[in-house]
PDB file of N, CA and C in Angstrom:
ATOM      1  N   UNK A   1      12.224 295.997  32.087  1.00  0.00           N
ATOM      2  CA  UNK A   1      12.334 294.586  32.416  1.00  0.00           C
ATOM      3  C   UNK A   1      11.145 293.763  31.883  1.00  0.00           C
ATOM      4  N   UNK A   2       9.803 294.012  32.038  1.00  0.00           N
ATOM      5  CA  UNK A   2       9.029 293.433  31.409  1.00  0.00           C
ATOM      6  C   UNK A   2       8.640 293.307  30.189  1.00  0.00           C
ATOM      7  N   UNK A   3       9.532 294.147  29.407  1.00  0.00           N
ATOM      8  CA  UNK A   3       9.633 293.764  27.741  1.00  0.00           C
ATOM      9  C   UNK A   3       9.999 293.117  27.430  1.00  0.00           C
ATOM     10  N   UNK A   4      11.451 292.252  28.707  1.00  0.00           N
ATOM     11  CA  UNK A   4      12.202 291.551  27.765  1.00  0.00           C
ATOM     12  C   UNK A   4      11.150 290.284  28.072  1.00  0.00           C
ATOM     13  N   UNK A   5      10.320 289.875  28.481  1.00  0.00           N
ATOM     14  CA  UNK A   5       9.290 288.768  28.638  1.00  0.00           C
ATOM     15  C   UNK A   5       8.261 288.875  27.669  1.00  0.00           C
ATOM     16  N   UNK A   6       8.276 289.986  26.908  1.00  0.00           N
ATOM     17  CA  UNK A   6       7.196 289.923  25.852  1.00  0.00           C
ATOM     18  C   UNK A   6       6.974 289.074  25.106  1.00  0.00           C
ATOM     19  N   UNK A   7       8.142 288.901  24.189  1.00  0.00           N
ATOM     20  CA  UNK A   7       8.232 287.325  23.057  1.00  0.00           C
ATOM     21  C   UNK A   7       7.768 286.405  23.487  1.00  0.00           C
ATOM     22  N   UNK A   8       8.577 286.115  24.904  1.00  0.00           N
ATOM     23  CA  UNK A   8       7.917 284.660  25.072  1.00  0.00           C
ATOM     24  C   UNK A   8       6.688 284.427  25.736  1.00  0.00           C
ATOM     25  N   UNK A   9       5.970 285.661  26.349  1.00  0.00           N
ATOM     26  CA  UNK A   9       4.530 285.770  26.698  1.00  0.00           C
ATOM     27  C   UNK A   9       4.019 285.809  25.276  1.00  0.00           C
ATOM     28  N   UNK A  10       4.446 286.202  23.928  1.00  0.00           N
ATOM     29  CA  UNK A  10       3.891 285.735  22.976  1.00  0.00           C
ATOM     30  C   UNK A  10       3.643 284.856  22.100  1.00  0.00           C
ATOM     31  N   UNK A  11       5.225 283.662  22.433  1.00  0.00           N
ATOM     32  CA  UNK A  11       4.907 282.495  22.234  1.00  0.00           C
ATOM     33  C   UNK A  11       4.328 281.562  22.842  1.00  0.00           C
ATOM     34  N   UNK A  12       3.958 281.827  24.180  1.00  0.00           N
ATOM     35  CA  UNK A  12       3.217 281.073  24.931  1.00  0.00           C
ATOM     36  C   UNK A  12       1.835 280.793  24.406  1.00  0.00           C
ATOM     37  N   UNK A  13       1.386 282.081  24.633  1.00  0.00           N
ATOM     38  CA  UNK A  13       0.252 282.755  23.600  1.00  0.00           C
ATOM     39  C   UNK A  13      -0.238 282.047  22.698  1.00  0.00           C
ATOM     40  N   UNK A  14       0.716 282.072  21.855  1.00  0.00           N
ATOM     41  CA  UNK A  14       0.641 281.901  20.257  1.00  0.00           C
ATOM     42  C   UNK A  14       0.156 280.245  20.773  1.00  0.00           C
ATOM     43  N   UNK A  15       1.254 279.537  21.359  1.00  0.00           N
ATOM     44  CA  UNK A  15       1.083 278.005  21.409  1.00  0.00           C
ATOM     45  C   UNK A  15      -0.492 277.570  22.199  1.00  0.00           C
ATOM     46  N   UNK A  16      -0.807 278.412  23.320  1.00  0.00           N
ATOM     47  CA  UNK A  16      -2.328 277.735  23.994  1.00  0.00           C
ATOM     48  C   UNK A  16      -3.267 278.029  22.900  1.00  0.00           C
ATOM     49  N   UNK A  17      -3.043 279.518  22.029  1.00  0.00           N
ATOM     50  CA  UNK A  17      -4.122 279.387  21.412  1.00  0.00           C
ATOM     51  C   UNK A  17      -4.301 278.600  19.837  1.00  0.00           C
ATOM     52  N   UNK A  18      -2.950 278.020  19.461  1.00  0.00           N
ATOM     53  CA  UNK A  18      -3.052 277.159  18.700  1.00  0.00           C
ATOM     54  C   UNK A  18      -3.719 275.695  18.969  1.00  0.00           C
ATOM     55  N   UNK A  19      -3.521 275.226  20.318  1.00  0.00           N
ATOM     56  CA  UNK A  19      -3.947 274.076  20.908  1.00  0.00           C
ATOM     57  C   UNK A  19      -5.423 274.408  20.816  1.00  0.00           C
ATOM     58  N   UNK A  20      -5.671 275.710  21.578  1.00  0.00           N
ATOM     59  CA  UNK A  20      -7.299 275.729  21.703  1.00  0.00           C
ATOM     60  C   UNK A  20      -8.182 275.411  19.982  1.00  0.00           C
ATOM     61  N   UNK A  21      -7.322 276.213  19.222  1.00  0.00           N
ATOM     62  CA  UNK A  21      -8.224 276.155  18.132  1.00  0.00           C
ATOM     63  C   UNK A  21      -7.850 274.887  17.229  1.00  0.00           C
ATOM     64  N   UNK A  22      -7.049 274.100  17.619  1.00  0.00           N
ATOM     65  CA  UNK A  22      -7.166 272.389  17.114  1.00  0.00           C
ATOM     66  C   UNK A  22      -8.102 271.799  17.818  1.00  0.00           C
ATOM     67  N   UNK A  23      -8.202 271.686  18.991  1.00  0.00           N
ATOM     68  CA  UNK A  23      -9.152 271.484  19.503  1.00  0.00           C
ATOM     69  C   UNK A  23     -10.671 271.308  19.388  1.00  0.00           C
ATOM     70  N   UNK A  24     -10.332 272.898  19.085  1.00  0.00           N
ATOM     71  CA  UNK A  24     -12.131 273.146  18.446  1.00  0.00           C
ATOM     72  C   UNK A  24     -12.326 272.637  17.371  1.00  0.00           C
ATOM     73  N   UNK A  25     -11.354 272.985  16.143  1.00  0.00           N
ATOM     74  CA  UNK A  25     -12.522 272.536  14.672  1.00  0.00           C
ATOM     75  C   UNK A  25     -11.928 271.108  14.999  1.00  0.00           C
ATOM     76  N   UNK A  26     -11.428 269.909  15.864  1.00  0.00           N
ATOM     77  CA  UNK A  26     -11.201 268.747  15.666  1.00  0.00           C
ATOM     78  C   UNK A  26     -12.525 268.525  16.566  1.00  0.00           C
ATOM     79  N   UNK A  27     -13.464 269.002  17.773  1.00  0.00           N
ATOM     80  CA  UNK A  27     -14.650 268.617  18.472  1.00  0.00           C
ATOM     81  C   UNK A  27     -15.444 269.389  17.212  1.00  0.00           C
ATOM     82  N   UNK A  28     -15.981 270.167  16.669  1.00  0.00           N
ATOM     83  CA  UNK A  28     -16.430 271.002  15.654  1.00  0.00           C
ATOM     84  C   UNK A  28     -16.863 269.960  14.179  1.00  0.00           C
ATOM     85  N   UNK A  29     -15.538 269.427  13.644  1.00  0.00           N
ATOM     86  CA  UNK A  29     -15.732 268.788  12.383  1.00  0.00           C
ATOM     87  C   UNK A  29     -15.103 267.128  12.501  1.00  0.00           C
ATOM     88  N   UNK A  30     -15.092 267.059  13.636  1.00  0.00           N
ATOM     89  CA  UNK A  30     -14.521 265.422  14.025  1.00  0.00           C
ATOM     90  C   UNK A  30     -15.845 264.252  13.398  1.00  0.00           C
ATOM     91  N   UNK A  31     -16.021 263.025  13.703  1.00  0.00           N
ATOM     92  CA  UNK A  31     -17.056 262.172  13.426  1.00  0.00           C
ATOM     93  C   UNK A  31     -16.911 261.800  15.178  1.00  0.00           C
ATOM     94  N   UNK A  32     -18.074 261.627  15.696  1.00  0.00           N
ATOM     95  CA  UNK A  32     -18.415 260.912  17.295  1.00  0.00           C
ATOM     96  C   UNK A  32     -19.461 259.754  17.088  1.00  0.00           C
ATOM     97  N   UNK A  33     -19.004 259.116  15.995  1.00  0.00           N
ATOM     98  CA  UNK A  33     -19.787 258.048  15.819  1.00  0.00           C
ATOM     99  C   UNK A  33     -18.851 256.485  16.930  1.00  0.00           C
ATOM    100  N   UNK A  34     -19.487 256.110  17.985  1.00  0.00           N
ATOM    101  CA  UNK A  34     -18.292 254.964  18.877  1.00  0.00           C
ATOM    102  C   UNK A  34     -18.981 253.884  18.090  1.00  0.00           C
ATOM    103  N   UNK A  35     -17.654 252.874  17.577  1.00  0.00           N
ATOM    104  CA  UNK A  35     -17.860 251.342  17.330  1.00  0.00           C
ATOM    105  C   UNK A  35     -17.166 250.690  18.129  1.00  0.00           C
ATOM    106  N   UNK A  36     -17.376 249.360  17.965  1.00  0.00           N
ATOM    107  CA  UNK A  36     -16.761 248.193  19.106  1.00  0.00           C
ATOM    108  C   UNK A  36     -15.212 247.880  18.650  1.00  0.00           C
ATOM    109  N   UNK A  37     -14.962 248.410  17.564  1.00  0.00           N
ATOM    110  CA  UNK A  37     -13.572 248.391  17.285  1.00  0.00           C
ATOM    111  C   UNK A  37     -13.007 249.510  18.081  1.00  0.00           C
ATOM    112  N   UNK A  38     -13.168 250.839  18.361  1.00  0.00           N
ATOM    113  CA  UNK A  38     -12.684 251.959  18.356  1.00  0.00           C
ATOM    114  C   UNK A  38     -12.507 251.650  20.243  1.00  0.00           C
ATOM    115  N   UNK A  39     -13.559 251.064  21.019  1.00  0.00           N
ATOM    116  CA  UNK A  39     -13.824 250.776  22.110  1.00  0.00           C
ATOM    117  C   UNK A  39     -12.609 250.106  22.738  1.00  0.00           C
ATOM    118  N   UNK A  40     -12.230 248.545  22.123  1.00  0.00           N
ATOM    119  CA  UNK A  40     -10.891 247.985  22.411  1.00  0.00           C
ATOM    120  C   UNK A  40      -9.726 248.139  22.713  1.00  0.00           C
ATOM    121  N   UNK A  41      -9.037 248.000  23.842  1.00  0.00           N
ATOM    122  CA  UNK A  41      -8.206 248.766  24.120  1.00  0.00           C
ATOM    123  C   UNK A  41      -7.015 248.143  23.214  1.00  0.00           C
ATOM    124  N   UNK A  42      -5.838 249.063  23.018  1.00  0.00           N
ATOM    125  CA  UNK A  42      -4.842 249.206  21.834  1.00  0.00           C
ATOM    126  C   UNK A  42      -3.740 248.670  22.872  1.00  0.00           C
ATOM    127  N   UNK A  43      -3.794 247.422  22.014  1.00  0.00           N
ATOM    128  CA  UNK A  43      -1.864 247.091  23.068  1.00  0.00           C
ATOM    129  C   UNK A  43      -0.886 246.952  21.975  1.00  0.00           C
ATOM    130  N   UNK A  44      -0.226 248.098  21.145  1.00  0.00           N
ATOM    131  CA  UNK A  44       0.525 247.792  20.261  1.00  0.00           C
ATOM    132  C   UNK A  44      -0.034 246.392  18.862  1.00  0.00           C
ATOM    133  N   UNK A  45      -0.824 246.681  18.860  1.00  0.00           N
ATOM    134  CA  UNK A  45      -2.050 245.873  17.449  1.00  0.00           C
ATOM    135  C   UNK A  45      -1.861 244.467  17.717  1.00  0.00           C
ATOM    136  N   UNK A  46      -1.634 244.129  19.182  1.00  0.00           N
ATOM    137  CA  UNK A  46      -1.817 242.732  19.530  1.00  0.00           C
ATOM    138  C   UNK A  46      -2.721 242.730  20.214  1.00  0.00           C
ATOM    139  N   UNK A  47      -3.792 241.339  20.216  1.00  0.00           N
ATOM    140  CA  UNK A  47      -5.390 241.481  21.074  1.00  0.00           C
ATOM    141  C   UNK A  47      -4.974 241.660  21.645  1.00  0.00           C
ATOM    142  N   UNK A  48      -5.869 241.623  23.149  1.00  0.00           N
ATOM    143  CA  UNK A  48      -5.206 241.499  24.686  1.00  0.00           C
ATOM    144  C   UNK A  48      -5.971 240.027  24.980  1.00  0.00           C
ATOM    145  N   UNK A  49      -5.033 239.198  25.781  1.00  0.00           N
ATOM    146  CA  UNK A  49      -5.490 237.828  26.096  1.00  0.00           C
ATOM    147  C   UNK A  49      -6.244 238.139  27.430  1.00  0.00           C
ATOM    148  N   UNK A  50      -5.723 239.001  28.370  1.00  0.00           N
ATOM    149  CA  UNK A  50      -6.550 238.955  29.857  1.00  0.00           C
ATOM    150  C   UNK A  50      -6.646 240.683  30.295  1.00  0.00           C
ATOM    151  N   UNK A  51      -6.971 240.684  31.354  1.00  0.00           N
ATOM    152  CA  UNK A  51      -7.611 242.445  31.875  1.00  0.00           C
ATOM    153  C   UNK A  51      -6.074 242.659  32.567  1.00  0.00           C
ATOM    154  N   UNK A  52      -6.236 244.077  31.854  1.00  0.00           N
ATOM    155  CA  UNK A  52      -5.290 244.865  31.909  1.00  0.00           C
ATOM    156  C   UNK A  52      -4.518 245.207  33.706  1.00  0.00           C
ATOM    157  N   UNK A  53      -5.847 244.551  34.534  1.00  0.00           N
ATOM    158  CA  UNK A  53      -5.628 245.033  35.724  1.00  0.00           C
ATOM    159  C   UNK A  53      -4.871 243.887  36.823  1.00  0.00           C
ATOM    160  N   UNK A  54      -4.515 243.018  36.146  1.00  0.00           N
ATOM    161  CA  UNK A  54      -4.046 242.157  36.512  1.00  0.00           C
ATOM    162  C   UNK A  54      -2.855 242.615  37.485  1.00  0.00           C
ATOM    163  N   UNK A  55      -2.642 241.473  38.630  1.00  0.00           N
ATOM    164  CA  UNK A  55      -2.020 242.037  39.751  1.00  0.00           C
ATOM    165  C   UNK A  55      -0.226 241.497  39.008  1.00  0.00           C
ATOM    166  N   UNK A  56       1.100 242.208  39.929  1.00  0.00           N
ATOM    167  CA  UNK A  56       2.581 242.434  39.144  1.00  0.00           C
ATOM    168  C   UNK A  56       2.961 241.589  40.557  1.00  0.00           C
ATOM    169  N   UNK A  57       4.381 241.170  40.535  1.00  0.00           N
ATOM    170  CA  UNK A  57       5.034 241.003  41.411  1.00  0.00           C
ATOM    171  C   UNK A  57       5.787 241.907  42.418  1.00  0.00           C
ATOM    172  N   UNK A  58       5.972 241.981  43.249  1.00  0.00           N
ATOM    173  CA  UNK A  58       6.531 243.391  44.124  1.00  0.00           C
ATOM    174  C   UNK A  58       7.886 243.560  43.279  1.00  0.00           C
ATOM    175  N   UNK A  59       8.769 242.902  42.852  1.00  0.00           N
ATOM    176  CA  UNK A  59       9.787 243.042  42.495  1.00  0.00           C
ATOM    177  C   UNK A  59       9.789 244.102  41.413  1.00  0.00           C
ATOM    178  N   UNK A  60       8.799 244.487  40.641  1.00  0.00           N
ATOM    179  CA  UNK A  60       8.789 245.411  39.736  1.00  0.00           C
ATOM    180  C   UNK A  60       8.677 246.933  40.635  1.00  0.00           C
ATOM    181  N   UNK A  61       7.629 246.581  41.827  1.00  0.00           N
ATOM    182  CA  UNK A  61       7.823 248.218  42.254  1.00  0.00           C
ATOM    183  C   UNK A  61       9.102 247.951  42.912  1.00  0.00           C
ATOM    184  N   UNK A  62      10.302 247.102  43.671  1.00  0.00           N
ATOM    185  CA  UNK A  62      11.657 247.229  44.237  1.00  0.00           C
ATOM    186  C   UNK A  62      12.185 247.852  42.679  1.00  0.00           C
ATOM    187  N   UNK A  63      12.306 247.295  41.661  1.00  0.00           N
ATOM    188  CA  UNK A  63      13.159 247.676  40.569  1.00  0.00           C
ATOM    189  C   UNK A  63      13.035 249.454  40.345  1.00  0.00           C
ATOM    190  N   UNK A  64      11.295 249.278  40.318  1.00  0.00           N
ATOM    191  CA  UNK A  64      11.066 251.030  39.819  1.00  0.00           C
ATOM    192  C   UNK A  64      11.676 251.796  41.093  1.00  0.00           C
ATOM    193  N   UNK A  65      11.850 251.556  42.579  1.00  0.00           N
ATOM    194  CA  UNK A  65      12.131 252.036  43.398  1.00  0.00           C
ATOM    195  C   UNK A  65      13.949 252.233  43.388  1.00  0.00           C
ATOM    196  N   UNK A  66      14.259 251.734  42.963  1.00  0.00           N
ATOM    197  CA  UNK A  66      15.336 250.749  42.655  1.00  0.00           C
ATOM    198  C   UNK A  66      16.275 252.186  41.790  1.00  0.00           C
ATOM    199  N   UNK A  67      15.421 252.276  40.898  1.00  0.00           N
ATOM    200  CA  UNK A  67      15.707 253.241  39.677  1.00  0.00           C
ATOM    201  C   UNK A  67      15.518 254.385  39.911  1.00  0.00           C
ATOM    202  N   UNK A  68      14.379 254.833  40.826  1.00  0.00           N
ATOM    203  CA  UNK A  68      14.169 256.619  41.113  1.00  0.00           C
ATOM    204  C   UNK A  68      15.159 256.735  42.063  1.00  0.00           C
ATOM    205  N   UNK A  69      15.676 256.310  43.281  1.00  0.00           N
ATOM    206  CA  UNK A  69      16.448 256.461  44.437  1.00  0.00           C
ATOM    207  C   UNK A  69      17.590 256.927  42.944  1.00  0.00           C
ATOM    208  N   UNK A  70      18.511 255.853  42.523  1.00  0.00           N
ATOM    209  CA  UNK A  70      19.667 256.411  41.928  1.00  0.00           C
ATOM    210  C   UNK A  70      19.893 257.431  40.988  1.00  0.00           C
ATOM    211  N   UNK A  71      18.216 257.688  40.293  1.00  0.00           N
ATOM    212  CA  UNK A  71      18.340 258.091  39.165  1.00  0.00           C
ATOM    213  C   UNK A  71      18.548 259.817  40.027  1.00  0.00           C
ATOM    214  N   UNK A  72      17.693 260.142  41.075  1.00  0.00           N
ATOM    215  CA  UNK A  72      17.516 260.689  42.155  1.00  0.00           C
ATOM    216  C   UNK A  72      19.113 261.493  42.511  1.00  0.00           C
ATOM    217  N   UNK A  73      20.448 260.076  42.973  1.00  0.00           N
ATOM    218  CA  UNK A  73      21.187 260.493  43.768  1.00  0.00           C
ATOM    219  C   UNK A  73      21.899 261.102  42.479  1.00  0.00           C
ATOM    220  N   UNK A  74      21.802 260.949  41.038  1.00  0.00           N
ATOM    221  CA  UNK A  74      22.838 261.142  40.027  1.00  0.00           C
ATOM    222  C   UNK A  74      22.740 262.497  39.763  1.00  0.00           C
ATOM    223  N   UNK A  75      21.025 262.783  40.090  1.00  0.00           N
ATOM    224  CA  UNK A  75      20.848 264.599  39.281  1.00  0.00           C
ATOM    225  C   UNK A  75      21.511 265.260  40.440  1.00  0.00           C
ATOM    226  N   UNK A  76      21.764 264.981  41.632  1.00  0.00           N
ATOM    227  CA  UNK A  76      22.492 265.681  43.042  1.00  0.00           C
ATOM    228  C   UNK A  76      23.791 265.213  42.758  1.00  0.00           C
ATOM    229  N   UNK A  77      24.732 264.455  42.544  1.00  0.00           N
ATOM    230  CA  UNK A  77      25.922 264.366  42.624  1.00  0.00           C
ATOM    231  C   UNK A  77      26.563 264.735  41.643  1.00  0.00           C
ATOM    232  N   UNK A  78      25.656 265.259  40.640  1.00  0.00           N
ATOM    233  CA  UNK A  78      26.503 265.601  39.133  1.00  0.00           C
ATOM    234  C   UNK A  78      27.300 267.137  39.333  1.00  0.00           C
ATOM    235  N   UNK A  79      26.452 267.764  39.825  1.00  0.00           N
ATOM    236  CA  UNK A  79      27.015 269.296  40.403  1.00  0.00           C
ATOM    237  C   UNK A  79      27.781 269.481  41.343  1.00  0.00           C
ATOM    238  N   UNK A  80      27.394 268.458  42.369  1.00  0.00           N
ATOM    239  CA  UNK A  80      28.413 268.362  43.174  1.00  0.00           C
ATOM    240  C   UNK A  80      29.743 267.507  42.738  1.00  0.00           C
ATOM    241  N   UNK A  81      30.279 266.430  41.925  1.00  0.00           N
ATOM    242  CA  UNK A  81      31.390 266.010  41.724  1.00  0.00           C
ATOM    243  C   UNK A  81      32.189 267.131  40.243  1.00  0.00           C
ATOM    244  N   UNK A  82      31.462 268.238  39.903  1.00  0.00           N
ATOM    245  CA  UNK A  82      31.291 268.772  38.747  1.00  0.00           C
ATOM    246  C   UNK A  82      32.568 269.730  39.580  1.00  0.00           C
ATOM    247  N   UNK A  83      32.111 270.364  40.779  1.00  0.00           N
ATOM    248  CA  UNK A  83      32.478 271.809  41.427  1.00  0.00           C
ATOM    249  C   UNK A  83      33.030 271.222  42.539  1.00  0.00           C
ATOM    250  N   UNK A  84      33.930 269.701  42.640  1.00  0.00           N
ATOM    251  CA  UNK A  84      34.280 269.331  44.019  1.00  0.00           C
ATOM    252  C   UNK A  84      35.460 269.824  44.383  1.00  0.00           C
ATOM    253  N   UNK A  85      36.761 270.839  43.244  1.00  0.00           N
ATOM    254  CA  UNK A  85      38.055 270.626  43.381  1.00  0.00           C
ATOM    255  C   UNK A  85      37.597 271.936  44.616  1.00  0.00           C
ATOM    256  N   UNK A  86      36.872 273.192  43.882  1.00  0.00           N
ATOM    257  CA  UNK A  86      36.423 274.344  44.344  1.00  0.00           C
ATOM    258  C   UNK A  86      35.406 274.239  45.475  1.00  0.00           C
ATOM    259  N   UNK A  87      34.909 273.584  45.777  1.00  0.00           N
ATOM    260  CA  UNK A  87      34.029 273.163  47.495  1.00  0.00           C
ATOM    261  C   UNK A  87      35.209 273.269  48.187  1.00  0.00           C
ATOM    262  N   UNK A  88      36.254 272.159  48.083  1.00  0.00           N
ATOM    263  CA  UNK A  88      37.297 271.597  49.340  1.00  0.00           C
ATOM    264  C   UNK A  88      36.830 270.285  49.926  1.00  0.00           C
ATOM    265  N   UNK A  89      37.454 270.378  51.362  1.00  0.00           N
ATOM    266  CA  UNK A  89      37.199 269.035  51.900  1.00  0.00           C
ATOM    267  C   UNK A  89      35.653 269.160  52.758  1.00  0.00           C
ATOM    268  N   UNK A  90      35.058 270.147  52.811  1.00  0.00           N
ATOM    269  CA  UNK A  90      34.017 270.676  53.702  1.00  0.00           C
ATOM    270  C   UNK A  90      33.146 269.071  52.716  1.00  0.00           C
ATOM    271  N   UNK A  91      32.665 270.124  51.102  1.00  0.00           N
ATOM    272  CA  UNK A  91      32.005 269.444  50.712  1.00  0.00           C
ATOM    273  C   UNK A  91      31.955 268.057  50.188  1.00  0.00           C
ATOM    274  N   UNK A  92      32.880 267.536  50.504  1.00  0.00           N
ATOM    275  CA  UNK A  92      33.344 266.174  50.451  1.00  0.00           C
ATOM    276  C   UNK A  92      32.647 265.486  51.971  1.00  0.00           C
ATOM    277  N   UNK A  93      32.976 265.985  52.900  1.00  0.00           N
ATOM    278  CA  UNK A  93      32.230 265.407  54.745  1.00  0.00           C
ATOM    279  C   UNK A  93      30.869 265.558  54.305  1.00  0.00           C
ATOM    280  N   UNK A  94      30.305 266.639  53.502  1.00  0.00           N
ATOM    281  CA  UNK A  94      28.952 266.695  53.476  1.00  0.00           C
ATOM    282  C   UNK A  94      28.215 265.636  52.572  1.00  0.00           C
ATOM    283  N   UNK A  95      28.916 265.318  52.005  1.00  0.00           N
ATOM    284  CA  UNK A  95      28.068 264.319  51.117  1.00  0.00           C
ATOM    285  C   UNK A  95      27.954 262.593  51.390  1.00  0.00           C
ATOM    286  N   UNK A  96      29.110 262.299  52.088  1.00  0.00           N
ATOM    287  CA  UNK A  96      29.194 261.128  52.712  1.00  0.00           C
ATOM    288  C   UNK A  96      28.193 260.561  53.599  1.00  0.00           C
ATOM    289  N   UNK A  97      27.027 261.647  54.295  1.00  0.00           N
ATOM    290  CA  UNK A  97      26.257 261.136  55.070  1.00  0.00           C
ATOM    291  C   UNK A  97      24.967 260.421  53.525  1.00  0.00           C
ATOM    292  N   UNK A  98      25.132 261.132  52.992  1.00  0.00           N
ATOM    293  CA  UNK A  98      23.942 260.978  51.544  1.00  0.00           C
ATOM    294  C   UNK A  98      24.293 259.434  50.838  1.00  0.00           C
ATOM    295  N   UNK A  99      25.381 259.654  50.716  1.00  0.00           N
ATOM    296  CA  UNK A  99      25.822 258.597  50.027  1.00  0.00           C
ATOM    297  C   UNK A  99      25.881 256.798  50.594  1.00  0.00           C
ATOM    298  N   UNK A 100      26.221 257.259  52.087  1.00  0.00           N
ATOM    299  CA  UNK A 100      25.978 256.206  53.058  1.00  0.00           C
ATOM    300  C   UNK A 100      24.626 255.955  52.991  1.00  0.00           C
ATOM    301  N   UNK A 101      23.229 257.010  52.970  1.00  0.00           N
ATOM    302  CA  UNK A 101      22.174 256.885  52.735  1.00  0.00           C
ATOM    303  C   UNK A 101      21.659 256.118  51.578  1.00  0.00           C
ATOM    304  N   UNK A 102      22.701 256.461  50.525  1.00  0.00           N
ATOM    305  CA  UNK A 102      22.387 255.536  49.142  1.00  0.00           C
ATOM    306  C   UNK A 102      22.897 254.148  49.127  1.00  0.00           C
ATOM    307  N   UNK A 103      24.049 253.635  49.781  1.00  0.00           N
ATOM    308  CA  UNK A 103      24.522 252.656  49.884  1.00  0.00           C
ATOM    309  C   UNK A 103      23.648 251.504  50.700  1.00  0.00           C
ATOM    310  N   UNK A 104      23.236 252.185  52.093  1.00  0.00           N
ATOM    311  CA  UNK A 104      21.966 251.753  53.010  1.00  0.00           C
ATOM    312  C   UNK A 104      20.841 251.111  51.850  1.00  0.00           C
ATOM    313  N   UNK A 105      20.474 252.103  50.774  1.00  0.00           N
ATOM    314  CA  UNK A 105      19.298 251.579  49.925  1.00  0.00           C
ATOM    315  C   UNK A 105      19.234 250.199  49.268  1.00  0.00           C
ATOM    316  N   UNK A 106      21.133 250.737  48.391  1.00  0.00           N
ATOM    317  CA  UNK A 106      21.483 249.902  47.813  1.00  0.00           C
ATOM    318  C   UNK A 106      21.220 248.266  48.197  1.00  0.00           C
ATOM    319  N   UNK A 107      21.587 248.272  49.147  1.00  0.00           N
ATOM    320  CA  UNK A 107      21.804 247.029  50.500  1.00  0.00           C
ATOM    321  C   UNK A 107      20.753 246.906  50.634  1.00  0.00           C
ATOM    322  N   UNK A 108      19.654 247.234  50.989  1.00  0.00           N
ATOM    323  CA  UNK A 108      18.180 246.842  51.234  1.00  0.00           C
ATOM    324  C   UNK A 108      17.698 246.221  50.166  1.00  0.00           C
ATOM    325  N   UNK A 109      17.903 246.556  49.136  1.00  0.00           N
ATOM    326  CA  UNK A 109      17.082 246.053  47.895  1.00  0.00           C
ATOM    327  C   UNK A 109      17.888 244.964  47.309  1.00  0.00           C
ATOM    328  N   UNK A 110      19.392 245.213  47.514  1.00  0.00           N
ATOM    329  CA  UNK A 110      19.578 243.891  47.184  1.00  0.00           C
ATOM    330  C   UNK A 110      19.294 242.224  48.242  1.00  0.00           C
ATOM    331  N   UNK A 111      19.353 243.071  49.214  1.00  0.00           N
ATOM    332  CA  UNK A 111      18.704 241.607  50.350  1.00  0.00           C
ATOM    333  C   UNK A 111      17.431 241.230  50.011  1.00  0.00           C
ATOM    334  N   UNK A 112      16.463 242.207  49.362  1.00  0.00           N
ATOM    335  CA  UNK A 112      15.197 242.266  49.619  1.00  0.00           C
ATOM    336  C   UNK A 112      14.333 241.340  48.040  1.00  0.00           C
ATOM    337  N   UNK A 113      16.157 241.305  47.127  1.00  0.00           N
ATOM    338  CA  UNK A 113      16.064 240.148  45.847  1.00  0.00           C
ATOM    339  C   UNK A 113      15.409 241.195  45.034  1.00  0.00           C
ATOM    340  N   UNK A 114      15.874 242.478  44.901  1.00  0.00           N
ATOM    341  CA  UNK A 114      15.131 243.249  43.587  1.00  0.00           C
ATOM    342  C   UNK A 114      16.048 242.860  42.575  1.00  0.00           C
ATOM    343  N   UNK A 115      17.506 242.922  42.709  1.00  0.00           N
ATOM    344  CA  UNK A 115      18.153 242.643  41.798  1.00  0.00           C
ATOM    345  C   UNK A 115      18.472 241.029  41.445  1.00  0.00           C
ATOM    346  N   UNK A 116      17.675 240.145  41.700  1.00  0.00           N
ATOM    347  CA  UNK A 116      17.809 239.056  41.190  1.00  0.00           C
ATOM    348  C   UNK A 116      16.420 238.779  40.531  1.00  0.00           C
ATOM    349  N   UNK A 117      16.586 238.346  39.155  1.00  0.00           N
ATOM    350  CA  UNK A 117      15.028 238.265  38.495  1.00  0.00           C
ATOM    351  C   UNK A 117      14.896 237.497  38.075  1.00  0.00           C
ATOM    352  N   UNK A 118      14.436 236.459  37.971  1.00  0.00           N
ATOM    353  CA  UNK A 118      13.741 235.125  37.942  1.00  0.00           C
ATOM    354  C   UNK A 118      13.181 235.000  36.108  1.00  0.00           C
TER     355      UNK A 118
END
């Protein structure tokens, strides 16, 4: 049994110690000379007009919240609507409490104006 893990304990292998040794001759034969160009932060080769740390509207974390909940309920319901003929009706009662759970979300965020954007 542990042979058949050999290869890929040797491509593993193979790959950290390729990383390690880019690594090295790139700290090894690199230039560490810092200029005030190199310093600037990179926004797609447009200046930046103000600091990066500038405060967002909540509506962006409702949206991102917005997006993990469903993106969330889709990787769970794919297997389950995949294998529903072969569950029965069991797994059909079981999922309705989840889904009511997702609908609940749904409803919150839209009262809460994530999905209306200005």
């Amino acid at each position: 049994m542990p042979e058949e893990y050999l290869p890929i304990l040797i491509l593993i292998a193979l790959a950290v110690g390729f990383a390690i040794v880019n690594l090295g001759v790139t700290f090894l034969l690199g230039r560490r000379k810092s200029t005030v160009e190199k310093d600037v932060a990179y926004e797609c080769g447009i200046v930046p007009e103000s600091n990066a740390r500038g405060r967002f509207s909540v509506k962006f974390f409702l949206v991102a919240i917005l997006f993990i909940v469903f993106d969330v309920e889709l990787i769970f319901l794919y297997p389950w609507a995949v294998n529903l003929k072969s569950l029965g009706v069991y797994a059909f009662l079981a999922v309705l409490p989840f889904m009511a759970l997702l609908v609940a979300s749904l409803i919150y965020e839209w009262r809460r104006g994530a999905l209306e954007w200005d």
